[in-house]
C-alpha atoms as a PDB file:
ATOM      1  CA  UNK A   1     -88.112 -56.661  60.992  1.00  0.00           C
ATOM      2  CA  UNK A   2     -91.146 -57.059  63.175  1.00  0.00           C
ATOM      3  CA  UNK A   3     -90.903 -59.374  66.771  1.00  0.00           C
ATOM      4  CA  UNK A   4     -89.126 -59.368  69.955  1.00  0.00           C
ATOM      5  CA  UNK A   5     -87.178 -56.696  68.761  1.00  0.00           C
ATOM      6  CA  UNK A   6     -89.698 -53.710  67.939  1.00  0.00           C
ATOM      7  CA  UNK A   7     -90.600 -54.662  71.901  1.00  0.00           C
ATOM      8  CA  UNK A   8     -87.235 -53.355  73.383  1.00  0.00           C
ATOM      9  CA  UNK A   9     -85.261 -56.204  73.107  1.00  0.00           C
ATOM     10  CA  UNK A  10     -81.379 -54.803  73.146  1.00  0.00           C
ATOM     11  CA  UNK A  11     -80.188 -54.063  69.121  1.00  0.00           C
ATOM     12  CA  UNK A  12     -77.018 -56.666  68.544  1.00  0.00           C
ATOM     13  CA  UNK A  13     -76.657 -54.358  65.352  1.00  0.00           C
ATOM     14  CA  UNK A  14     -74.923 -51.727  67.868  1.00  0.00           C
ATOM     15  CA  UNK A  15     -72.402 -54.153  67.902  1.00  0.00           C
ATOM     16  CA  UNK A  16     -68.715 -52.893  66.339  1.00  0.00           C
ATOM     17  CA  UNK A  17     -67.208 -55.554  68.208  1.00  0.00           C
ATOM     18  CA  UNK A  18     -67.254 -58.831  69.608  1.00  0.00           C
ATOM     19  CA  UNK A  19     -66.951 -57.597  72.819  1.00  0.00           C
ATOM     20  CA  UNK A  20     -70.132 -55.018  72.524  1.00  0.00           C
ATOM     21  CA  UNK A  21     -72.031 -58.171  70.628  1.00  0.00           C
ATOM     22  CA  UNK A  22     -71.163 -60.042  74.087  1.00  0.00           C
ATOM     23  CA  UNK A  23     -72.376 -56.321  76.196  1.00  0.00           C
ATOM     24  CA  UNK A  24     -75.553 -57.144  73.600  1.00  0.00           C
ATOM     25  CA  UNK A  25     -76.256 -60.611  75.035  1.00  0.00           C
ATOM     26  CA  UNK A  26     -76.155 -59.782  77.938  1.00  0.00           C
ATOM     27  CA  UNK A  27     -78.434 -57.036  77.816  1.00  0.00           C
ATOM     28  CA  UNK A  28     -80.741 -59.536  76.088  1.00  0.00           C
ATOM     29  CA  UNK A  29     -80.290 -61.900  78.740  1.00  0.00           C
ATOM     30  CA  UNK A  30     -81.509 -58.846  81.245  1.00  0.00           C
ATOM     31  CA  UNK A  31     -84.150 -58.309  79.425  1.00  0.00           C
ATOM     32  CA  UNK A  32     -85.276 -61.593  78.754  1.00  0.00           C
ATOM     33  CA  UNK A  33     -85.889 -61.437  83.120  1.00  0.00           C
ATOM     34  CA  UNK A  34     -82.230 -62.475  83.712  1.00  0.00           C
ATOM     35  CA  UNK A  35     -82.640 -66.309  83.852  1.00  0.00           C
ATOM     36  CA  UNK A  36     -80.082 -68.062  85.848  1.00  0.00           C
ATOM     37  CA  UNK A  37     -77.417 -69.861  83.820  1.00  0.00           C
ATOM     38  CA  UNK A  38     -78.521 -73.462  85.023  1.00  0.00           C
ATOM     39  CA  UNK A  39     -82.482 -72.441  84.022  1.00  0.00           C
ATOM     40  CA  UNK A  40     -81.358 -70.936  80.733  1.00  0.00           C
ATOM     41  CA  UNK A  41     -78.964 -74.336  79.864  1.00  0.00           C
ATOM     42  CA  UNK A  42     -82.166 -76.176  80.847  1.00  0.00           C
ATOM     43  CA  UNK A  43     -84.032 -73.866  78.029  1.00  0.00           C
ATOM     44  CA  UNK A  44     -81.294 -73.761  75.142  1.00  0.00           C
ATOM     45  CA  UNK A  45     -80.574 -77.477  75.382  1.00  0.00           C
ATOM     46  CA  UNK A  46     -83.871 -78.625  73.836  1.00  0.00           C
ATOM     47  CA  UNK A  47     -83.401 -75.639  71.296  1.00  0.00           C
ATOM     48  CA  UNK A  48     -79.933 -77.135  69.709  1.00  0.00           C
ATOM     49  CA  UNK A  49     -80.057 -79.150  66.734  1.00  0.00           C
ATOM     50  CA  UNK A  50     -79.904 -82.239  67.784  1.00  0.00           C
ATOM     51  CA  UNK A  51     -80.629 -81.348  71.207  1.00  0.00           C
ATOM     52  CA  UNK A  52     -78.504 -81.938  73.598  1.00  0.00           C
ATOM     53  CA  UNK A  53     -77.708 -81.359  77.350  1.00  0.00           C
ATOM     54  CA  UNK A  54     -76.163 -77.552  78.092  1.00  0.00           C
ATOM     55  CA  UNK A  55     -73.904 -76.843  81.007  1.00  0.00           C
ATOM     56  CA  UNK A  56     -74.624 -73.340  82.611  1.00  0.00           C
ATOM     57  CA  UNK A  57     -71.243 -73.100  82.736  1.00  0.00           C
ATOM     58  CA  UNK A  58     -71.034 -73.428  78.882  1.00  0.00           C
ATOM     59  CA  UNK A  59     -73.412 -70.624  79.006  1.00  0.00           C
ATOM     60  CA  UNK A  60     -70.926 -68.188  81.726  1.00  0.00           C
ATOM     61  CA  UNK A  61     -68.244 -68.747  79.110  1.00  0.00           C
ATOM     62  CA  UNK A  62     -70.355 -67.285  76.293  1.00  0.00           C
ATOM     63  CA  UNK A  63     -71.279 -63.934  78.563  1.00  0.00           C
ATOM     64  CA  UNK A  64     -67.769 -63.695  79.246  1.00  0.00           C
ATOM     65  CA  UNK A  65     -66.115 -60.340  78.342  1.00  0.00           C
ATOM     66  CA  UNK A  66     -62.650 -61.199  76.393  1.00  0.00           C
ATOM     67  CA  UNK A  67     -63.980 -63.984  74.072  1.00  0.00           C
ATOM     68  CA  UNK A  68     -62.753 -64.186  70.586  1.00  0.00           C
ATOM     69  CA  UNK A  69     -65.204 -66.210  69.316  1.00  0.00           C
ATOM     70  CA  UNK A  70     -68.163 -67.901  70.045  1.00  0.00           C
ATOM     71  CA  UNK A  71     -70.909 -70.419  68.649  1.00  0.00           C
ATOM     72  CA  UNK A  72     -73.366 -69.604  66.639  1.00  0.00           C
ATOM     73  CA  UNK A  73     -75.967 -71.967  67.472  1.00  0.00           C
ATOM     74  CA  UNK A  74     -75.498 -71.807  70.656  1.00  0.00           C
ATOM     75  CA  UNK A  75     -76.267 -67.670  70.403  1.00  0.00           C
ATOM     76  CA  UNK A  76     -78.888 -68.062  68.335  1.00  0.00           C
ATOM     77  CA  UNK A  77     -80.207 -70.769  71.212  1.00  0.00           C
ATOM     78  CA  UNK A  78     -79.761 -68.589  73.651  1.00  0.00           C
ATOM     79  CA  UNK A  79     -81.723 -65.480  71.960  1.00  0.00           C
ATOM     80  CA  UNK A  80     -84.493 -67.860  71.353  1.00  0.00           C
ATOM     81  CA  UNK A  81     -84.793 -69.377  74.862  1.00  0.00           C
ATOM     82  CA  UNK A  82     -84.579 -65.547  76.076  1.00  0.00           C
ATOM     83  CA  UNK A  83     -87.770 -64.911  73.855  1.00  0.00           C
ATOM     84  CA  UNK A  84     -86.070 -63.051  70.843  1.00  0.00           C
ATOM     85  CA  UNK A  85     -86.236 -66.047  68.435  1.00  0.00           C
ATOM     86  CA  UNK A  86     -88.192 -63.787  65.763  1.00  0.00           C
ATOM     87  CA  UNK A  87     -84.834 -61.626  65.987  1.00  0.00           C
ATOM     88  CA  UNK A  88     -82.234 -64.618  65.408  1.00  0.00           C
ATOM     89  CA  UNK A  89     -81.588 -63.021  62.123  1.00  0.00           C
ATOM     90  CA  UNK A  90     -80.758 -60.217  63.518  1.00  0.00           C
ATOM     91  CA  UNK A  91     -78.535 -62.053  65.746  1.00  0.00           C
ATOM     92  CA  UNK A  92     -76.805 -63.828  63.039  1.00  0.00           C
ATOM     93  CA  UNK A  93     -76.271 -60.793  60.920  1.00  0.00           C
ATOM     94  CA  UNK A  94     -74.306 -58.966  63.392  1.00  0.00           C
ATOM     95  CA  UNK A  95     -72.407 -61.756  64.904  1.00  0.00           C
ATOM     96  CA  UNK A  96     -71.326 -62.591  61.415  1.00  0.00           C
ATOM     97  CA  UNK A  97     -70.452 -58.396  60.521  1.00  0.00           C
ATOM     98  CA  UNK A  98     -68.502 -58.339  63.961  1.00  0.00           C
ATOM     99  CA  UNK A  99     -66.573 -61.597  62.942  1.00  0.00           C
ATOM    100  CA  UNK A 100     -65.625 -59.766  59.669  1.00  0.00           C
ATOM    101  CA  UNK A 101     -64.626 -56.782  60.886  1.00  0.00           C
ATOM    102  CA  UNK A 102     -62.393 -58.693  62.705  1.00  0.00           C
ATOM    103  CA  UNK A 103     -60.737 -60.881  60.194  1.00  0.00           C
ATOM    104  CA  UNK A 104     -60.352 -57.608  57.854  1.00  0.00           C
ATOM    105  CA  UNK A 105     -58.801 -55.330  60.305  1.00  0.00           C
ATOM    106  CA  UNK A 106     -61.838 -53.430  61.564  1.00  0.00           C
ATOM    107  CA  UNK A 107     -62.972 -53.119  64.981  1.00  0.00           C
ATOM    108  CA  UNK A 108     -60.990 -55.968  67.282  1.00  0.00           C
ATOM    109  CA  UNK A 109     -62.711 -59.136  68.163  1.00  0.00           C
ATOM    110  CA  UNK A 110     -63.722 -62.066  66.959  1.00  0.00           C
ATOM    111  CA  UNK A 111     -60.719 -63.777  64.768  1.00  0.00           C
ATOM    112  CA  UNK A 112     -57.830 -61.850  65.438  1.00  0.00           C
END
């Protein structure tokens, strides 16, 4: 896949876990010039379908090590307002193989 991601945008496919899907993000989020959480709310708000107000602390809780789950859309917001939206795929892929590895007794994290 061609984008964001061929320009050294973190891989979320290095994921085996929730928790290094979260490590992921916020590697994005570094690389996407580490935004503060109230400028990046103000950028994934308008990004949500419909759109919708964001609080940045909404946004600490998703970066938060420890999570078992998280939402989707608001990830895939989040990669697009950090400049990665031709990745969201890519995004969506391995958030969804991290949740399954999970629910089948893989690698811990996401609906245990």
């Amino acid at each position: 896949m061609a984008g964001s991601f061929g320009a050294g945008a973190p891989d979320p496919g290095k994921a085996a876990d929730l928790a290094g899907f979260i490590d992921q993000l916020g590697a994005l989020r570094a690389w996407g010039g580490q935004p503060s959480y109230r400028v990046l709310a103000r950028r994934v708000g308008p990004l949500l379908r419909p759109p919708r107000e964001v609080s940045p602390s909404t946004l600490v809780d998703v970066f938060k090590s420890g999570r078992r789950r998280l939402d989707l859309e608001l990830v895939e917001g989040i990669v697009r307002a950090l400049g990665a939206g031709e990745d969201v795929l890519r995004w969506r892929e391995a958030y969804g193989r991290v949740c399954t590895r999970a629910r089948t007794g893989g690698a811990a994290g996401a609906l245990r």
